[in-house]
C-alpha atoms as a PDB file:
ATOM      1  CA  UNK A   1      -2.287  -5.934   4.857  1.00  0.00           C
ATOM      2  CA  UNK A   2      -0.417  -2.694   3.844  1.00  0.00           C
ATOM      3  CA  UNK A   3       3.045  -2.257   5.125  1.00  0.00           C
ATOM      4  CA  UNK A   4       4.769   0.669   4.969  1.00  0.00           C
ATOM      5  CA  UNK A   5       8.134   2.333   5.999  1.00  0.00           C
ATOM      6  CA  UNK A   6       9.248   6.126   5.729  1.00  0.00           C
ATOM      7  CA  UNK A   7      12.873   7.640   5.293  1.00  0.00           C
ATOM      8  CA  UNK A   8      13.948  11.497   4.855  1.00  0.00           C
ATOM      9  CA  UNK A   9      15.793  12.149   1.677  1.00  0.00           C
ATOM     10  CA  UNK A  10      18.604  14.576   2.366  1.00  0.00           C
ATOM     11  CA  UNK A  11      18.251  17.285  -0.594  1.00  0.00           C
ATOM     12  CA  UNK A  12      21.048  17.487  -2.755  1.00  0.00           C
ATOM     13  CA  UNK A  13      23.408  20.765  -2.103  1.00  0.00           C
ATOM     14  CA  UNK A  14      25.408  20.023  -5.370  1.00  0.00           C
ATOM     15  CA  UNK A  15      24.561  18.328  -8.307  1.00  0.00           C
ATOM     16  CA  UNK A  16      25.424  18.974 -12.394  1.00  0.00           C
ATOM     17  CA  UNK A  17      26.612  22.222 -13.606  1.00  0.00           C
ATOM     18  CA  UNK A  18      24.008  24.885 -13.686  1.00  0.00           C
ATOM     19  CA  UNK A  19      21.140  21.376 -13.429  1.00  0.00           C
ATOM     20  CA  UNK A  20      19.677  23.431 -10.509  1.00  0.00           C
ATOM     21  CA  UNK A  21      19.119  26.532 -11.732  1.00  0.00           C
ATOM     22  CA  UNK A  22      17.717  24.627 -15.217  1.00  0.00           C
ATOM     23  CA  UNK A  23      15.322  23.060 -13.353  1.00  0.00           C
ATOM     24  CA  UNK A  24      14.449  26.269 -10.932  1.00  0.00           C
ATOM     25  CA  UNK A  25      13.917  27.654 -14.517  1.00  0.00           C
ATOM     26  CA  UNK A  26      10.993  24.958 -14.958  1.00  0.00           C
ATOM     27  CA  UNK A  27       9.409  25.915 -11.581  1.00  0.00           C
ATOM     28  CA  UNK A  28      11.260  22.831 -10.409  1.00  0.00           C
ATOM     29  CA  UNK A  29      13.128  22.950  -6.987  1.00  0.00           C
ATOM     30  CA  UNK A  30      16.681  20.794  -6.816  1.00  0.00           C
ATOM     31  CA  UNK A  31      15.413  19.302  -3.832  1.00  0.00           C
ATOM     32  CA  UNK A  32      12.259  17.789  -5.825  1.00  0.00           C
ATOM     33  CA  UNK A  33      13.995  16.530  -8.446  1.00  0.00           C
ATOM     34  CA  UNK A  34      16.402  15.136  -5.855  1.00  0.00           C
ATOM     35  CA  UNK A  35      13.492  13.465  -3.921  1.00  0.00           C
ATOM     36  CA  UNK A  36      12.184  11.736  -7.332  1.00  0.00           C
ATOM     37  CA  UNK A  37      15.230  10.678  -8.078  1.00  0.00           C
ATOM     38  CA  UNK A  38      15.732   8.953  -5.179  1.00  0.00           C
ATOM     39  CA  UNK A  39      12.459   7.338  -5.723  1.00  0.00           C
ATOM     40  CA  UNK A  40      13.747   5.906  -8.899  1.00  0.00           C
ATOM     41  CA  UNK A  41      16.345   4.358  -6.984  1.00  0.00           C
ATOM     42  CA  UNK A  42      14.366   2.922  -4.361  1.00  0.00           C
ATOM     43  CA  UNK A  43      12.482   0.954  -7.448  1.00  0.00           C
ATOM     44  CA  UNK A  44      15.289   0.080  -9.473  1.00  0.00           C
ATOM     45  CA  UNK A  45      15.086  -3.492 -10.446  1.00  0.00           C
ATOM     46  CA  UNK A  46      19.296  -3.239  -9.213  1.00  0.00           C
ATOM     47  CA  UNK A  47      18.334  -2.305  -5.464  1.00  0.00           C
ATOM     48  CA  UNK A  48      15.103  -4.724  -5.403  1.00  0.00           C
ATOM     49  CA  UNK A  49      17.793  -7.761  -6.314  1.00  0.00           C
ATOM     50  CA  UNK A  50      20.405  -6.472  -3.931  1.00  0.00           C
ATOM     51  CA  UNK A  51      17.648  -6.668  -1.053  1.00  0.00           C
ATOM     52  CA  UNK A  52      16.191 -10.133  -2.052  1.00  0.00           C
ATOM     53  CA  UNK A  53      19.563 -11.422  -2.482  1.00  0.00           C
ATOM     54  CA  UNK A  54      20.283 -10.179   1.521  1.00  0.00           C
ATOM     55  CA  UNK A  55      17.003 -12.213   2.584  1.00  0.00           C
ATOM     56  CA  UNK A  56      17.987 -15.871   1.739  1.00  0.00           C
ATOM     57  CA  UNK A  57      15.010 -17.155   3.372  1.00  0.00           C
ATOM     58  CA  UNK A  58      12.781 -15.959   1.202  1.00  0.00           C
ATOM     59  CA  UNK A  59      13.323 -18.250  -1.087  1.00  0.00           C
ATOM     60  CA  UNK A  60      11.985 -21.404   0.711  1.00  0.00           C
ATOM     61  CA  UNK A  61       8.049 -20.761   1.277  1.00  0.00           C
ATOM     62  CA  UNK A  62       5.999 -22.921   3.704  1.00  0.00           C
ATOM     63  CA  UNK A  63       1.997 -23.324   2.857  1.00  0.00           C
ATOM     64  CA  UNK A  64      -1.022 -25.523   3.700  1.00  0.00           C
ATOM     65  CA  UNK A  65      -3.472 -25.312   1.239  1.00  0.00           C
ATOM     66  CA  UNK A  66      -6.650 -25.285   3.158  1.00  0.00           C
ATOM     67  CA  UNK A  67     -10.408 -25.887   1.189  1.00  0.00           C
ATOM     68  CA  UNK A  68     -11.393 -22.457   1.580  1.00  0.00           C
ATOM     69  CA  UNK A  69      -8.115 -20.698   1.934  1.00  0.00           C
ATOM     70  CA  UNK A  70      -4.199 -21.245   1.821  1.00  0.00           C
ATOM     71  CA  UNK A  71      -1.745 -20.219   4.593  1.00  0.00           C
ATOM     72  CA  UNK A  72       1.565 -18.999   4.485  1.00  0.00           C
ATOM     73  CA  UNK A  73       4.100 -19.397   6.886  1.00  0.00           C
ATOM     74  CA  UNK A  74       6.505 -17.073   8.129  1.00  0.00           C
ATOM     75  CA  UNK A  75       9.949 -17.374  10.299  1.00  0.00           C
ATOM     76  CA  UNK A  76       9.018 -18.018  13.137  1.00  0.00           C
ATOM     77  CA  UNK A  77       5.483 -18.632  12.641  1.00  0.00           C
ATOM     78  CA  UNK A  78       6.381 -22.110  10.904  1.00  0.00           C
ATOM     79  CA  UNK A  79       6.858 -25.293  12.254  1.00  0.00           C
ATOM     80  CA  UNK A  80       9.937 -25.931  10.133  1.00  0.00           C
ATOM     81  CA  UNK A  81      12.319 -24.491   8.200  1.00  0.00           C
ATOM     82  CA  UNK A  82      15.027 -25.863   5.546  1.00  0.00           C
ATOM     83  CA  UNK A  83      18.445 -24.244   4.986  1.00  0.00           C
ATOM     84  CA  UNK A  84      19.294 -24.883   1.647  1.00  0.00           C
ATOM     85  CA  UNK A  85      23.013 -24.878   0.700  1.00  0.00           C
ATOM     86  CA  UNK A  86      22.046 -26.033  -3.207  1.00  0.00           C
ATOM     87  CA  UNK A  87      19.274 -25.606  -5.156  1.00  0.00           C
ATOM     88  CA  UNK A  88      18.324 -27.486  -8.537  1.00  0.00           C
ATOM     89  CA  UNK A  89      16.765 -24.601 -10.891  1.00  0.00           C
ATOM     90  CA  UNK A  90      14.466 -27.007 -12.331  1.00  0.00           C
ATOM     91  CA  UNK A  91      12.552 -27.159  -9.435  1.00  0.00           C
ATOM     92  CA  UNK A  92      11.427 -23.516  -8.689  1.00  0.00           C
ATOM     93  CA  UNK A  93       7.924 -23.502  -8.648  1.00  0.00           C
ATOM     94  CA  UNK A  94       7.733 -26.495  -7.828  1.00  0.00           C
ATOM     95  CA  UNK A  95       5.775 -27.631  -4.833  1.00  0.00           C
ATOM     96  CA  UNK A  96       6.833 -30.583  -2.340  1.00  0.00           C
ATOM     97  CA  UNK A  97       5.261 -32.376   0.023  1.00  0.00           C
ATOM     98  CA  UNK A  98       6.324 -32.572   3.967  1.00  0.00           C
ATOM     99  CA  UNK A  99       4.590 -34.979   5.957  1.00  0.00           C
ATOM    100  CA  UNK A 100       6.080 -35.605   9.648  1.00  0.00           C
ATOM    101  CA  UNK A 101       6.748 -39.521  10.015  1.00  0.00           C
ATOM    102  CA  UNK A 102       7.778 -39.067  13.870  1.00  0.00           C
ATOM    103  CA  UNK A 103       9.318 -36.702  16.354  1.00  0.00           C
ATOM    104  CA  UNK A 104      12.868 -37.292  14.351  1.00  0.00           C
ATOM    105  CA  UNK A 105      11.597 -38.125  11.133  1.00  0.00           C
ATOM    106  CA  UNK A 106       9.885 -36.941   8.488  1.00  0.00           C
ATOM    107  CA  UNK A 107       9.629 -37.079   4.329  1.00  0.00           C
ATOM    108  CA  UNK A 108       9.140 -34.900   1.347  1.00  0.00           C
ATOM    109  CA  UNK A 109       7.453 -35.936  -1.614  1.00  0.00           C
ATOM    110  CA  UNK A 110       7.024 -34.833  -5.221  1.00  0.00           C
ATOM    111  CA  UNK A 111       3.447 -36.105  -6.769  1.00  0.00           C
ATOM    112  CA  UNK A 112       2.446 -35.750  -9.936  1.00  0.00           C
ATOM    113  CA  UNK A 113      -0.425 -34.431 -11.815  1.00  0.00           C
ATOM    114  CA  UNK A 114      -2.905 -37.429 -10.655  1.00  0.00           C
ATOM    115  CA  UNK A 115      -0.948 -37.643  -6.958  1.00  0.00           C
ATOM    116  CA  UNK A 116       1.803 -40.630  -8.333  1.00  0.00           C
ATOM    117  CA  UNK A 117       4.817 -39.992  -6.486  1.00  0.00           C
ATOM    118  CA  UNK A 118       7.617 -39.394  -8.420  1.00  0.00           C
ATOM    119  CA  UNK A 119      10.371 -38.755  -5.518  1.00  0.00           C
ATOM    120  CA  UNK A 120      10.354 -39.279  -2.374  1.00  0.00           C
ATOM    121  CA  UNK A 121      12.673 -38.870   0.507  1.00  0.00           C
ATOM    122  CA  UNK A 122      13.095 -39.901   4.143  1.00  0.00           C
ATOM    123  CA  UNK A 123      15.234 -37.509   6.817  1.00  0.00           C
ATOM    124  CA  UNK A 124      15.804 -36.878  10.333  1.00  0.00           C
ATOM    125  CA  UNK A 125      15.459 -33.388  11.898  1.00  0.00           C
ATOM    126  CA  UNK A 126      18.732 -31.555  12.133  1.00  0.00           C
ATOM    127  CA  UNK A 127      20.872 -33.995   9.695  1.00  0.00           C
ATOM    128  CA  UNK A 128      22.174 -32.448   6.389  1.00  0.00           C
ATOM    129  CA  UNK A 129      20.715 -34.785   3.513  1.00  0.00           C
ATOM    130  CA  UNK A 130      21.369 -34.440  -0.726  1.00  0.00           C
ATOM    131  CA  UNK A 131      19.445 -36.053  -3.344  1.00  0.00           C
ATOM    132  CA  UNK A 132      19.183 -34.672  -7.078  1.00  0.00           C
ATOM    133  CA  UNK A 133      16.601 -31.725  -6.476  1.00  0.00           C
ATOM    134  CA  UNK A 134      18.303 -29.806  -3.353  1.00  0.00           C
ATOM    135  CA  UNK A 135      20.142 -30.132  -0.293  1.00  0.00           C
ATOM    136  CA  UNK A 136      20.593 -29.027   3.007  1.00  0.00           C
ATOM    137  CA  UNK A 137      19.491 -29.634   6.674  1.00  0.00           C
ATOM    138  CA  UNK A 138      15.510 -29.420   7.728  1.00  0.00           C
ATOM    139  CA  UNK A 139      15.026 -28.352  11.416  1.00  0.00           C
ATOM    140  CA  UNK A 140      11.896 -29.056  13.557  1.00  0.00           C
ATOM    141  CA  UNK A 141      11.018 -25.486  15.131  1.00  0.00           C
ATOM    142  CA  UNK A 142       7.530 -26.331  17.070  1.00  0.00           C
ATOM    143  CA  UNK A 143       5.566 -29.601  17.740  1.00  0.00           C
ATOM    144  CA  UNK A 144       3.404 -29.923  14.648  1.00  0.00           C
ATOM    145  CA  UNK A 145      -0.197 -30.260  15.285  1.00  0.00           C
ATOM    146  CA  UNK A 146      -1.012 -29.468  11.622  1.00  0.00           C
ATOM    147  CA  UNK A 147      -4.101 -31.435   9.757  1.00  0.00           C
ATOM    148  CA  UNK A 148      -3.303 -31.086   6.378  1.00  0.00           C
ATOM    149  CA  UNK A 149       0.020 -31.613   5.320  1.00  0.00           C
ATOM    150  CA  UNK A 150       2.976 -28.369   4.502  1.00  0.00           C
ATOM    151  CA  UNK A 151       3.863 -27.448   0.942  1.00  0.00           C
ATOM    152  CA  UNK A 152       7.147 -26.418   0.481  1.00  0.00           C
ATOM    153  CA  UNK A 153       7.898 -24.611  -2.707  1.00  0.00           C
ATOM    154  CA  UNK A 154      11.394 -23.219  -3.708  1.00  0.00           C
ATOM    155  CA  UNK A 155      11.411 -19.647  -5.480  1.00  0.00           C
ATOM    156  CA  UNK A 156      13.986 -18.333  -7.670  1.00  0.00           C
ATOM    157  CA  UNK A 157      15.336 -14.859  -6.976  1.00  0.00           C
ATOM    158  CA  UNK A 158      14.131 -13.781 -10.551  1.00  0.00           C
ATOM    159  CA  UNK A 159      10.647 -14.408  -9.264  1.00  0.00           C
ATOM    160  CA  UNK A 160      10.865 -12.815  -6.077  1.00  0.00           C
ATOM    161  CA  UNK A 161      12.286  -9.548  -7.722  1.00  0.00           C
ATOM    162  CA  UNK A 162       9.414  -9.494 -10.202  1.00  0.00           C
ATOM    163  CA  UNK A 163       6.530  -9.696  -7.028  1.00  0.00           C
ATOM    164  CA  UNK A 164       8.196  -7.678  -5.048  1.00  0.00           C
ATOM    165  CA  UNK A 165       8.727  -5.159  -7.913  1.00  0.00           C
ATOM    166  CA  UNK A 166       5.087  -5.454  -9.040  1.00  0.00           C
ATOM    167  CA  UNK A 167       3.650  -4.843  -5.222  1.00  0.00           C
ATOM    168  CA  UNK A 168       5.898  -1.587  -4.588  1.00  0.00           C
ATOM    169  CA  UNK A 169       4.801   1.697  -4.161  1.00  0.00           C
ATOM    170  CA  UNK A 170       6.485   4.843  -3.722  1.00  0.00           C
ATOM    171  CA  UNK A 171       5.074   8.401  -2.607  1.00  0.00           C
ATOM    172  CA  UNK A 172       5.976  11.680  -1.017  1.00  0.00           C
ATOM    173  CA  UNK A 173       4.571  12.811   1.878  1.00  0.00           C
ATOM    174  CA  UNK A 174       3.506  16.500   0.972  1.00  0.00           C
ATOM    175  CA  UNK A 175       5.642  19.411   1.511  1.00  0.00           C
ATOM    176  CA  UNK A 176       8.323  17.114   2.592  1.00  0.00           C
ATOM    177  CA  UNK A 177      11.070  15.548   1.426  1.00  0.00           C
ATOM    178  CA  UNK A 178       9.955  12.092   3.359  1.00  0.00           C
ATOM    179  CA  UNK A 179       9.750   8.937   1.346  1.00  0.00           C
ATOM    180  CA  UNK A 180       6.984   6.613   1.772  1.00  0.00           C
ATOM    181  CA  UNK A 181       7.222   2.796   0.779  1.00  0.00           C
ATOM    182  CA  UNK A 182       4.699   0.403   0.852  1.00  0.00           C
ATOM    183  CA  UNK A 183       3.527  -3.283   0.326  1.00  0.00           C
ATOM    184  CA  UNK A 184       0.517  -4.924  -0.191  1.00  0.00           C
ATOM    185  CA  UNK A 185       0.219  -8.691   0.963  1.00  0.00           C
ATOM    186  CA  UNK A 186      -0.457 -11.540   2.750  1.00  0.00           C
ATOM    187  CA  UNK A 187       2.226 -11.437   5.229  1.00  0.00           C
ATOM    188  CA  UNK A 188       3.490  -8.404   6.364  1.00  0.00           C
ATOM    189  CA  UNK A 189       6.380  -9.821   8.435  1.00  0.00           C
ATOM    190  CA  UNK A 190       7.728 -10.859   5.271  1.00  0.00           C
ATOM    191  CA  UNK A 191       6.978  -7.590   3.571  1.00  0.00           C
ATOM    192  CA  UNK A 192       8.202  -5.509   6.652  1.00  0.00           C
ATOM    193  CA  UNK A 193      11.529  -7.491   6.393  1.00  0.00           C
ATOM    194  CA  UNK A 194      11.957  -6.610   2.850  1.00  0.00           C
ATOM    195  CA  UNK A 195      11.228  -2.488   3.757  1.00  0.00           C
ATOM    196  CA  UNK A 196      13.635  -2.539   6.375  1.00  0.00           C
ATOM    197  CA  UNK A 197      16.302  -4.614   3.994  1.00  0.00           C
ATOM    198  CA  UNK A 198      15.289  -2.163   0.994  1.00  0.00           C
ATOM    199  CA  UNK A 199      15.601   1.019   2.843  1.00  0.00           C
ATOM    200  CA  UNK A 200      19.428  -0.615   4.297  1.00  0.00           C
ATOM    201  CA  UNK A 201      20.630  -1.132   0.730  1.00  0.00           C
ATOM    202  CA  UNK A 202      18.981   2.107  -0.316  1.00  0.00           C
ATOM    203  CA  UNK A 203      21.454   3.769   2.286  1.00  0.00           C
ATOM    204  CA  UNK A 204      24.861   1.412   1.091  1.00  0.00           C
ATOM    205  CA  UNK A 205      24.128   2.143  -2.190  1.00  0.00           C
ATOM    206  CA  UNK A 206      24.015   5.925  -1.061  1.00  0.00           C
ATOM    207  CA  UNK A 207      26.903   5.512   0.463  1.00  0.00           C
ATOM    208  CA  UNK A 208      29.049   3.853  -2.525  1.00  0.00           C
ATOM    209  CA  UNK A 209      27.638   6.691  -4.810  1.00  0.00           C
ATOM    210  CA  UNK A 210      29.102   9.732  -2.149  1.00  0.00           C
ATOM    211  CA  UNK A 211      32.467   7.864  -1.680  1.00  0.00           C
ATOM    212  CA  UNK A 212      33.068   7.211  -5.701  1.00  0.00           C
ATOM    213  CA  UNK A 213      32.185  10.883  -5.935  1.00  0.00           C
ATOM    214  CA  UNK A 214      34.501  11.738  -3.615  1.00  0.00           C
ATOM    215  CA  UNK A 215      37.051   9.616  -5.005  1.00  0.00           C
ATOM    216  CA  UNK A 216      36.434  10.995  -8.449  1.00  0.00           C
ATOM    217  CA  UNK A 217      36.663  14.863  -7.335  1.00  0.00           C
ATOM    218  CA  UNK A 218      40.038  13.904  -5.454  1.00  0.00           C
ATOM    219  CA  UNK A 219      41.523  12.636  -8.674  1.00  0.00           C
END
């Protein structure tokens, strides 16, 4: 699916001493060069962080790994969801096992490469638990009529920058000064999520660059 969001970039009035002109020289407007900048921005590896960091859920996925195909589960489109509040770094990447034992209970299980299990856990739904990989409290959010058992795999926010990074694309829409920003993926919920969140940093971060300036001519 390709998800996209557009925002107007306001073209600079001001910038360096005698940069627009320079650049007029080139056959380059100030509000171009304004625009690409801006772009820049948008992909900095700074902004993408700032925007995964603001979307703590993304770090908890939820899958079922079907013969044919694997399924990813979104907010509310999963039956469950985990809210961490600690997170072992050894295990990102690594993929548990959530089986439901009853309507209050379930467990999570690590196998290994030829299925031995080497952890295994029993909780209730809605009771904070702690062992040695992470803790937190696991919430039941719709009866679960699943077949196949849910994967739950824990990503680090190093990981998430790099996708996201790798997925974005940037373009202008001609003769404008709107910027286009798009995702490719699986699960455009997620990806709108992240737009919206990019394009809300993308205006703080505006924001703390005007005021600083501000600040800066005041002094």
């Amino acid at each position: 699916y390709l998800t996209t969001g557009t925002m107007i970039i306001k073209e600079s009035s001001g910038g360096g001493y005698g940069s627009a002109s320079i650049m007029q020289g080139f056959g380059v407007g100030a509000g171009y060069t304004n625009v690409n900048n801006q772009l820049i921005i948008l992909g900095s590896y700074d902004l993408i962080a700032r925007t995964v960091d603001s979307l703590p859920f993304l770090n908890v996925e939820y899958i079922t790994k079907g013969r044919f195909k694997t399924n990813y589960y979104y907010k509310d489109l999963s039956p469950i969801e985990f809210v961490s509040t600690s997170i072992n770094p050894m295990i990102y990447g690594v993929s548990f096992v959530f089986n439901e034992k009853s309507s209050s209970e379930f467990s999570i299980e690590l196998l290994g490469e030829e299925d031995e299990n080497i952890f295994r856990m029993n909780g209730v739904y809605g009771v904070p638990f702690s062992n040695e990989y992470f803790s937190g409290t696991l919430y039941k959010k719709t009866n679960l009529v699943l077949k196949t058992p849910i994967y739950i795999d824990f990503r680090s926010l190093e990981s998430l920058e790099s996708e996201f990074a790798s997925r974005l694309s940037f373009s202008i829409m001609e003769g404008t000064s709107v910027a286009v920003v798009s995702l490719t993926g699986e699960r455009p919920e997620r990806d709108k999520d992240f737009i919206n969140m990019l394009s809300s940093e993308f205006l703080a971060d505006n924001l703390e660059r005007k005021n600083l300036e501000a600040n800066r001519t005041i002094e």
